[in-house]
N, C-alpha and C. Protein backbone atom coordinates (compact mmCIF):
# COMPACT_ATOMS: atom_id res chain seq x y z
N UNK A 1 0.85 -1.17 0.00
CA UNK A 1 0.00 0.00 0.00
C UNK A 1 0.90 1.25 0.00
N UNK A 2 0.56 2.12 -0.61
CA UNK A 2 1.50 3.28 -0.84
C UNK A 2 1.43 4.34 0.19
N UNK A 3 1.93 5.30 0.86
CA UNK A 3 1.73 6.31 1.33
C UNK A 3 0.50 6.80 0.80
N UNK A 4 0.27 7.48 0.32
CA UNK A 4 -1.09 8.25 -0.38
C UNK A 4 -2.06 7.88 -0.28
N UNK A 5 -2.22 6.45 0.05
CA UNK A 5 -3.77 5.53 -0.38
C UNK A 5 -3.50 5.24 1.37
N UNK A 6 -2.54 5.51 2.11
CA UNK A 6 -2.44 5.51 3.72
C UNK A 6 -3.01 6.28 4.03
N UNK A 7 -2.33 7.47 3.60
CA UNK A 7 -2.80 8.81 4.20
C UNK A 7 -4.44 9.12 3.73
N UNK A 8 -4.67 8.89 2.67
CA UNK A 8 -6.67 8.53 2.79
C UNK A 8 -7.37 7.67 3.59
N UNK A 9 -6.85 6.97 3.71
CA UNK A 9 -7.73 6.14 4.40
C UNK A 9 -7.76 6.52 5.75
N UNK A 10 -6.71 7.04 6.36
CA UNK A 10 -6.50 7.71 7.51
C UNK A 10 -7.11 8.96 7.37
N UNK A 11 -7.15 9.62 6.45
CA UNK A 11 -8.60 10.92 6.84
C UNK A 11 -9.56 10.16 7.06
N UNK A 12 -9.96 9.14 6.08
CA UNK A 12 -11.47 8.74 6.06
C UNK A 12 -11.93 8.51 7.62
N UNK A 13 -10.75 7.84 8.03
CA UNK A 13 -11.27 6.77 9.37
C UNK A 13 -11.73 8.05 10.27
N UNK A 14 -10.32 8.92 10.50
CA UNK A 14 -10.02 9.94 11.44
C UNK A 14 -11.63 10.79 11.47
N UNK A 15 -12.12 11.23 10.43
CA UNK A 15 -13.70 12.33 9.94
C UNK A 15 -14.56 11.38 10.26
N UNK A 16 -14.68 10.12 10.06
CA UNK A 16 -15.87 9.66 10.48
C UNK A 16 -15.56 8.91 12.09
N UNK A 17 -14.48 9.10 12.49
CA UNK A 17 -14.31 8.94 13.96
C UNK A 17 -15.34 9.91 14.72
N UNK A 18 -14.06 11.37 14.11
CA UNK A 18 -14.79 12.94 15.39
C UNK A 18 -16.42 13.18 14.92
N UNK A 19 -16.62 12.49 13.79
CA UNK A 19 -18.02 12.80 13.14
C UNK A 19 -18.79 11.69 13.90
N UNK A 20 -18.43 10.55 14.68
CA UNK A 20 -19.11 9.55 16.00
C UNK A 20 -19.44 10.36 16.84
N UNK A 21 -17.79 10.60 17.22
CA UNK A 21 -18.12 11.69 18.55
C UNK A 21 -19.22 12.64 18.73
N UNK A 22 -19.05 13.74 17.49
CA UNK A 22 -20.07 14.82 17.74
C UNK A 22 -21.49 14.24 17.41
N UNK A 23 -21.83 13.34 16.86
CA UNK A 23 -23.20 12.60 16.55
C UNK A 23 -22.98 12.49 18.76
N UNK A 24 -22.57 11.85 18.94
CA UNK A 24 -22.83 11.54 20.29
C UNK A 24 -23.40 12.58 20.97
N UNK A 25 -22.65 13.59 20.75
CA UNK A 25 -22.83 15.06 21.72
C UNK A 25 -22.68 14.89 23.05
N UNK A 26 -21.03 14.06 23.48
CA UNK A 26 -21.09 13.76 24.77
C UNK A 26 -19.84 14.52 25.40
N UNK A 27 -18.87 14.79 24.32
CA UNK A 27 -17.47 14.90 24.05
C UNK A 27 -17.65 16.77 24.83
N UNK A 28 -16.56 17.35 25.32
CA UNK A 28 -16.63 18.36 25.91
C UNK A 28 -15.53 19.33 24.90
N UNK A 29 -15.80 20.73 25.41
CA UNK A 29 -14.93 21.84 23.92
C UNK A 29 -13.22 21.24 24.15
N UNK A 30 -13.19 21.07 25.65
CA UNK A 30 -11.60 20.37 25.52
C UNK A 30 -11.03 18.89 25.14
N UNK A 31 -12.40 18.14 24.98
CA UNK A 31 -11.86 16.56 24.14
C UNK A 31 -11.83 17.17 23.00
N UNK A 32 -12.66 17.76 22.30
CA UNK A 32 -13.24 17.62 20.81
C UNK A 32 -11.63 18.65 20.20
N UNK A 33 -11.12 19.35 20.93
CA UNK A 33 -9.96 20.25 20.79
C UNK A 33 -8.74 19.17 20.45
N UNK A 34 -8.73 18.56 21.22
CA UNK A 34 -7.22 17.56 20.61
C UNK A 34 -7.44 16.82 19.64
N UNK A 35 -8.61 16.99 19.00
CA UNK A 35 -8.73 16.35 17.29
C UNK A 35 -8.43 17.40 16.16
N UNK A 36 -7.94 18.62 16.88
CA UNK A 36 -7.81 19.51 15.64
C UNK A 36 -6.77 20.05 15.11
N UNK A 37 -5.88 19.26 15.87
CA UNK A 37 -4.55 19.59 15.08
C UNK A 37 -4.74 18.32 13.73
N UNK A 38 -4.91 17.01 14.60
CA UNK A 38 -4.83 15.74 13.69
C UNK A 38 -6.04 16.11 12.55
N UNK A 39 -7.05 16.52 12.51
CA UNK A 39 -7.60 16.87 11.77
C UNK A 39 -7.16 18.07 10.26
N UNK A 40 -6.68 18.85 10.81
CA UNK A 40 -5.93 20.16 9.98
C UNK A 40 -4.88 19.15 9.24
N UNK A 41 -3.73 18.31 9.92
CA UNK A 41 -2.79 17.64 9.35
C UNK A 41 -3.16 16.93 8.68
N UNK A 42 -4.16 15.83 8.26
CA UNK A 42 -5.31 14.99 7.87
C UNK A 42 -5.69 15.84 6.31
N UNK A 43 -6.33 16.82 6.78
CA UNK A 43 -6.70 17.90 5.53
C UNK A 43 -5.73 17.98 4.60
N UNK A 44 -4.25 18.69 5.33
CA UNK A 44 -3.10 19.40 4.71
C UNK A 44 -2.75 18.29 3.65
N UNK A 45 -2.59 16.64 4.79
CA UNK A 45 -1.98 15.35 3.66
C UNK A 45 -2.64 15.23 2.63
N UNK A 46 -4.40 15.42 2.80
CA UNK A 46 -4.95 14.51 1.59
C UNK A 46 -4.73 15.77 0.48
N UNK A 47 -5.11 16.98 0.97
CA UNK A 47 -4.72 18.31 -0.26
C UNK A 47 -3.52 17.90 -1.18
N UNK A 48 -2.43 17.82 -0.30
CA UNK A 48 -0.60 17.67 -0.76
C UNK A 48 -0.80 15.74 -1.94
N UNK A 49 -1.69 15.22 -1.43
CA UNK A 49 -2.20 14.00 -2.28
C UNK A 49 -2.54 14.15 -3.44
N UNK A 50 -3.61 15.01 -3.41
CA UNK A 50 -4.52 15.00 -4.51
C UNK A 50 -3.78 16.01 -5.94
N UNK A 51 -2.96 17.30 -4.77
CA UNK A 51 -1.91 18.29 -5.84
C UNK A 51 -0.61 17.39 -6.60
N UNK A 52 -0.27 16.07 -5.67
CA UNK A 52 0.77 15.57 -6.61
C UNK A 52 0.71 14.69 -7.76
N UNK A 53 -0.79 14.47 -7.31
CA UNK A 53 -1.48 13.32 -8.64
C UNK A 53 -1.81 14.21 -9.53
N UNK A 54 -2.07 15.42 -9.59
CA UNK A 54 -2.71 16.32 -10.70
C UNK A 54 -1.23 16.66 -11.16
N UNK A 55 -0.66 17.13 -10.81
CA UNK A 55 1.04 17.24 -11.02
C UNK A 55 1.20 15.98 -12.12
N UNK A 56 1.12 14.66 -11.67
CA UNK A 56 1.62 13.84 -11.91
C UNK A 56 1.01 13.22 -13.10
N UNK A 57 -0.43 13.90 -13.07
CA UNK A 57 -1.51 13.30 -14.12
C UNK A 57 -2.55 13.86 -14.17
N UNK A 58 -1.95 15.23 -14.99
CA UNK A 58 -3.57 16.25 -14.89
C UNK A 58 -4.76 15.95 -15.45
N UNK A 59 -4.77 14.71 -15.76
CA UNK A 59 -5.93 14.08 -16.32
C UNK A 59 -6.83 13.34 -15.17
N UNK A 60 -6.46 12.88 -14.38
CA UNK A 60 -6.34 12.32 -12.89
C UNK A 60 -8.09 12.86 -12.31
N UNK A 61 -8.77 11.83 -11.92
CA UNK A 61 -10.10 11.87 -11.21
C UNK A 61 -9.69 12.01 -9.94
N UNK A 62 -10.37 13.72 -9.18
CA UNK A 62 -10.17 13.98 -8.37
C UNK A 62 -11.32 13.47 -7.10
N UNK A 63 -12.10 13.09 -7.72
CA UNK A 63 -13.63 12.57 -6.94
C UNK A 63 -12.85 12.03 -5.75
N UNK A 64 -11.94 11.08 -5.98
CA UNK A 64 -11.06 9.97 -4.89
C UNK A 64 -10.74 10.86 -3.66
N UNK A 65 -10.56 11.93 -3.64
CA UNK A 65 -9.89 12.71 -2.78
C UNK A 65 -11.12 13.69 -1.92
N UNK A 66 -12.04 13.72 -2.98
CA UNK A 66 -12.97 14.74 -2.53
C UNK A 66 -13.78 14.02 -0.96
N UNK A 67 -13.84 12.61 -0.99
CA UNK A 67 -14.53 12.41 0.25
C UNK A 67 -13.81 12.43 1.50
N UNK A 68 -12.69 12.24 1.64
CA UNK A 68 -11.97 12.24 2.46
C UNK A 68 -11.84 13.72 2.83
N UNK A 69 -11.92 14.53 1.95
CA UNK A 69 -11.82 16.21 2.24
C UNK A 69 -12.93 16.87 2.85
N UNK A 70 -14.23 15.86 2.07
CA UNK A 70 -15.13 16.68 2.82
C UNK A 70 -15.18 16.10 4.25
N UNK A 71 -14.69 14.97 4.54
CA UNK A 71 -15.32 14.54 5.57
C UNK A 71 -14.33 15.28 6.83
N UNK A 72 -13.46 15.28 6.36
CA UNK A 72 -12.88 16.42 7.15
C UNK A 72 -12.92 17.85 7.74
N UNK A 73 -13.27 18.14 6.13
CA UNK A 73 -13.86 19.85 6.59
C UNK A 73 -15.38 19.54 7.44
N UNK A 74 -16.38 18.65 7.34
CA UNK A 74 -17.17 18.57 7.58
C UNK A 74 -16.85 18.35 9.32
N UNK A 75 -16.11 17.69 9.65
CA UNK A 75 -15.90 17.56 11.46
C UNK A 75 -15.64 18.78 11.84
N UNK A 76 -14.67 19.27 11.20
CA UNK A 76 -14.02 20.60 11.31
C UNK A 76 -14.86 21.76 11.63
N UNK A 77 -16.13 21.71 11.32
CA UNK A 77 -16.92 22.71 10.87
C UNK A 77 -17.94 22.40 11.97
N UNK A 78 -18.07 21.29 12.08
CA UNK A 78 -19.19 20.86 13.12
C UNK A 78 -18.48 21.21 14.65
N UNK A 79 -17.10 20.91 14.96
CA UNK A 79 -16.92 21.38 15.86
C UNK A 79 -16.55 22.36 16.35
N UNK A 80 -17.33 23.47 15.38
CA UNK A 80 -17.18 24.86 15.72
C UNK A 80 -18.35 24.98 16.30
N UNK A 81 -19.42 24.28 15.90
CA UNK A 81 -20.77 24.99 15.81
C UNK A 81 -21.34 24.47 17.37
């Protein structure tokens, strides 16, 4: 397995982890806080993923990348609110 197809699957897991959590609504502003660095880093990898495959093959289906992104921004966003 390559780095790249690691580092997705590790957003995927990571967004629909904190996306358990906040479905729970049990988690407090200081648990839900130490998911947001790993979260931001999570984001930054799959972005730096998806820019080296377009690099690499601007022909390249970006769909692959898009769920893992949203599901990220999507925790991200929820645990603001």
């Amino acid at each position: 397995m390559t780095r790249d197809v690691e580092a997705l699957q590790a957003a995927t897991v990571l967004a629909a982890l904190v996306g358990e959590i906040l479905e729970a609504g049990k988690a407090s502003d200081a648990e839900l806080a130490v998911f947001v660095p790993a979260l931001y880093e999570s984001l930054s990898e799959v972005i730096s993923v998806a820019a080296r495959n377009v690099a690499d093959n601007p022909t390249s289906d970006l769909r692959q990348y898009g769920e893992s992104a949203r599901g990220i921004g999507a925790a991200l966003r929820d645990m603001r609110a």
